[in-house]
Protein backbone atom coordinates (compact mmCIF):
# COMPACT_ATOMS: atom_id res chain seq x y z
CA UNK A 1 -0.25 10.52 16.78
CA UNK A 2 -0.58 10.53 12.96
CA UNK A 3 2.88 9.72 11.18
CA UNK A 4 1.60 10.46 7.78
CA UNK A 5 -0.60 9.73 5.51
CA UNK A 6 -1.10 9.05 1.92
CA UNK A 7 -4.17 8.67 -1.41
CA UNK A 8 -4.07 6.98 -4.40
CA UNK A 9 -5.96 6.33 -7.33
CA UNK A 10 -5.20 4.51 -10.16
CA UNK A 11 -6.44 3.89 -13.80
CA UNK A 12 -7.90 -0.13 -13.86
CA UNK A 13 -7.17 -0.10 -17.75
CA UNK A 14 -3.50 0.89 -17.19
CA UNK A 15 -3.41 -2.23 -14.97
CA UNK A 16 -5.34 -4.14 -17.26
CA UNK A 17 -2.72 -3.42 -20.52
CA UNK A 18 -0.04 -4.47 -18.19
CA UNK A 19 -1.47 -7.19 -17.68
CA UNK A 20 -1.97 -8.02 -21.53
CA UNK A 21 1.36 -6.49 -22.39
CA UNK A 22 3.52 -8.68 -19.80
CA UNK A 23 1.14 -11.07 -18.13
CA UNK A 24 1.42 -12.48 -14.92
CA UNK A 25 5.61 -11.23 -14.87
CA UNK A 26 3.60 -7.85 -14.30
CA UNK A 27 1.63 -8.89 -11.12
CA UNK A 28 4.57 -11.16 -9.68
CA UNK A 29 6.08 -7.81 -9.67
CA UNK A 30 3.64 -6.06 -7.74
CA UNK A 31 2.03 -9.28 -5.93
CA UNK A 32 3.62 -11.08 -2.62
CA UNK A 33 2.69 -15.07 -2.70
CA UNK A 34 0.16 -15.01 -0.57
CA UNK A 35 -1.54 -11.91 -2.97
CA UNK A 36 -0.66 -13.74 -5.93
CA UNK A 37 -2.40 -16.80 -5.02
CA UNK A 38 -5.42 -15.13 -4.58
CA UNK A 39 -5.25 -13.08 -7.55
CA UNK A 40 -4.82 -16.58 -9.91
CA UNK A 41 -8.28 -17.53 -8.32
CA UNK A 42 -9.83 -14.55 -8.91
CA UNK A 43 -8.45 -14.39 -12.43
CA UNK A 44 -9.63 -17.98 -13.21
CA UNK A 45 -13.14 -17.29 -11.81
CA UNK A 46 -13.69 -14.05 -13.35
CA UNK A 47 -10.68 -12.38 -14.97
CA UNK A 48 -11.92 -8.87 -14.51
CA UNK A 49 -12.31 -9.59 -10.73
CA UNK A 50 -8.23 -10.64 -10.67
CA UNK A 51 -7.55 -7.44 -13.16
CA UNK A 52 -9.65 -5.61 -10.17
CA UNK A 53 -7.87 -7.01 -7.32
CA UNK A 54 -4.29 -6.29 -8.93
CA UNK A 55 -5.04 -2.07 -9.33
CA UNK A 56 -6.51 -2.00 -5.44
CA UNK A 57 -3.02 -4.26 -4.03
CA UNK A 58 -0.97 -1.82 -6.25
CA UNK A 59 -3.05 1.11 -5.22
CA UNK A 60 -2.66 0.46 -1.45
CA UNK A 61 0.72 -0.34 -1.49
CA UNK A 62 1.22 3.48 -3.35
CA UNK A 63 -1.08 4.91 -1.02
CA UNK A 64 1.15 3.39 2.08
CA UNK A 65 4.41 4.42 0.66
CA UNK A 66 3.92 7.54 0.66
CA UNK A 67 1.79 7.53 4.34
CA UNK A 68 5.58 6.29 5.44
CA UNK A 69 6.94 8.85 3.83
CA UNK A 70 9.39 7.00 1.64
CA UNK A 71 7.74 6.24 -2.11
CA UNK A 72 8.85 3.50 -3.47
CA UNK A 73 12.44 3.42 -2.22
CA UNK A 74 14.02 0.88 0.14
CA UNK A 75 13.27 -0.17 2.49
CA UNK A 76 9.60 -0.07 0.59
CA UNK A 77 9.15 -2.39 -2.18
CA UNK A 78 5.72 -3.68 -3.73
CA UNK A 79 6.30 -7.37 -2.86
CA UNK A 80 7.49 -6.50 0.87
CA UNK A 81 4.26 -5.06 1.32
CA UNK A 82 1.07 -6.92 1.31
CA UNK A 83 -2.20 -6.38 1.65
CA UNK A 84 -4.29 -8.97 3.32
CA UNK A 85 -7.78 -9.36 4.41
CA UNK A 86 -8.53 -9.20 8.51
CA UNK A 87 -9.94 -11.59 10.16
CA UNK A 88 -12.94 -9.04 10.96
CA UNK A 89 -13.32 -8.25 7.13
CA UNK A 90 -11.15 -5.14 6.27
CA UNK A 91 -8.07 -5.18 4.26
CA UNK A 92 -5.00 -4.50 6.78
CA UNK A 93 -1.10 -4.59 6.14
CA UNK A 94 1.11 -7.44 6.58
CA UNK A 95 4.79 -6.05 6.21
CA UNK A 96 7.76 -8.82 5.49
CA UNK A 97 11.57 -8.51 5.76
CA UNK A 98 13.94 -5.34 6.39
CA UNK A 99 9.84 -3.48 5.63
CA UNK A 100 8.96 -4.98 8.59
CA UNK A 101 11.78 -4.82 10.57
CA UNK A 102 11.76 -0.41 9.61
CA UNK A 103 8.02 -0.28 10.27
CA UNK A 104 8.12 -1.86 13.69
CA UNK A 105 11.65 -0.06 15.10
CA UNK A 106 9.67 3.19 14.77
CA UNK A 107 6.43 1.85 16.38
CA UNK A 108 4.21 2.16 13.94
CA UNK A 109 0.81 1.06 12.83
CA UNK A 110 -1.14 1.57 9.97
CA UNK A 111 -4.62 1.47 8.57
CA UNK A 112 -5.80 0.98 4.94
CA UNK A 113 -9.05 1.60 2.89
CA UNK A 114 -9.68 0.37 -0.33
CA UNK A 115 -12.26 0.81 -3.21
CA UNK A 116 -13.18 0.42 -7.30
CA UNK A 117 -15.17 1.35 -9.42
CA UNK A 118 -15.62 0.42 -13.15
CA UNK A 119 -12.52 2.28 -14.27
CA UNK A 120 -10.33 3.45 -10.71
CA UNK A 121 -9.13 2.12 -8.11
CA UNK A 122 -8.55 3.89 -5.04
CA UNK A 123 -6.87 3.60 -1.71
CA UNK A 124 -6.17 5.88 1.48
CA UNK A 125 -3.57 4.65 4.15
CA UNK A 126 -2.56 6.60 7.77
CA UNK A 127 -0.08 5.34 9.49
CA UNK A 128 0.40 6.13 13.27
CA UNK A 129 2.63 6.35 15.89
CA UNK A 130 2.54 6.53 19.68
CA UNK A 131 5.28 8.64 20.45
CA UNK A 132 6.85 11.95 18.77
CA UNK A 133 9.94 10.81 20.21
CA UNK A 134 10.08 7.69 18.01
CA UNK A 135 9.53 10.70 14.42
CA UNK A 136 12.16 11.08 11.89
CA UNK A 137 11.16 14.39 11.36
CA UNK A 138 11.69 17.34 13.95
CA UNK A 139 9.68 17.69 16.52
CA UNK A 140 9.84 21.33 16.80
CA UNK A 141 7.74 23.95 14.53
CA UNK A 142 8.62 24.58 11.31
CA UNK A 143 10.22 27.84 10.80
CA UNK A 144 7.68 29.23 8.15
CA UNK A 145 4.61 28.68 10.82
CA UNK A 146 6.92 30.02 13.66
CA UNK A 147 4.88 33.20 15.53
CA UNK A 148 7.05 36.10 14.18
């Protein structure tokens, strides 16, 4: 059963002016260790690469925030959230501390798409559920699409 889902897209030149405004503060505020390592090799390689992989990470991590339901708001917060490659290729979500602990009490899973382009990056997340019992929301109809 879907729990929610969310979309986001974001400007790479915003990223990339944070980037030149605050330097790496600005990704160690978005980036978990494990991300940030991998963005310093990307960066050293082929800074526009690192610039690249900063907007997708922040991207997904919007795009899964609000799939949950929450925005940014605890128990969601960009370095609790990371977004790691699968061993079968595709990016996937690796949650840490009270995230984790929130995410997994409710049973949930969650799947996550990435993608950029010269001047976006984008990133759609659904996040699932086996039960309607385990919901935070009602699980009867909402009043406005009640039969009259």
């Amino acid at each position: 059963m879907i729990y929610g889902i969310g979309t986001d897209i974001c400007d790479i030149r915003r990223i990339r002016a944070s980037l030149e405004r605050h330097g790496e503060r600005f990704a160690a505020k978005v980036l978990c260790e494990g991300e940030m390592a991998i963005w310093r090799a990307r960066s050293a390689r082929w800074p526009e690469r690192g610039v690249r992989y900063l907007a997708t990470r922040f991207s997904a991590k919007e795009a899964f925030s609000k799939a949950v339901g929450l925005g940014m708001r605890r128990p969601i917060t960009l370095r609790l959230c990371e977004v790691a490659k699968q061993p079968s290729g595709p990016p996937g979500k690796v949650l840490h501390g009270e995230l984790k602990t929130w995410f997994e009490a409710r049973g949930l899973r969650s799947h996550i798409s990435v993608t950029d382009e010269s001047e976006y990056a984008a990133s759609f997340c659904v996040v699932e559920t086996d039960s309607a019992s385990r919901l935070d929301v009602p699980t009867s109809p909402h009043p406005l699409n009640a039969a009259p």
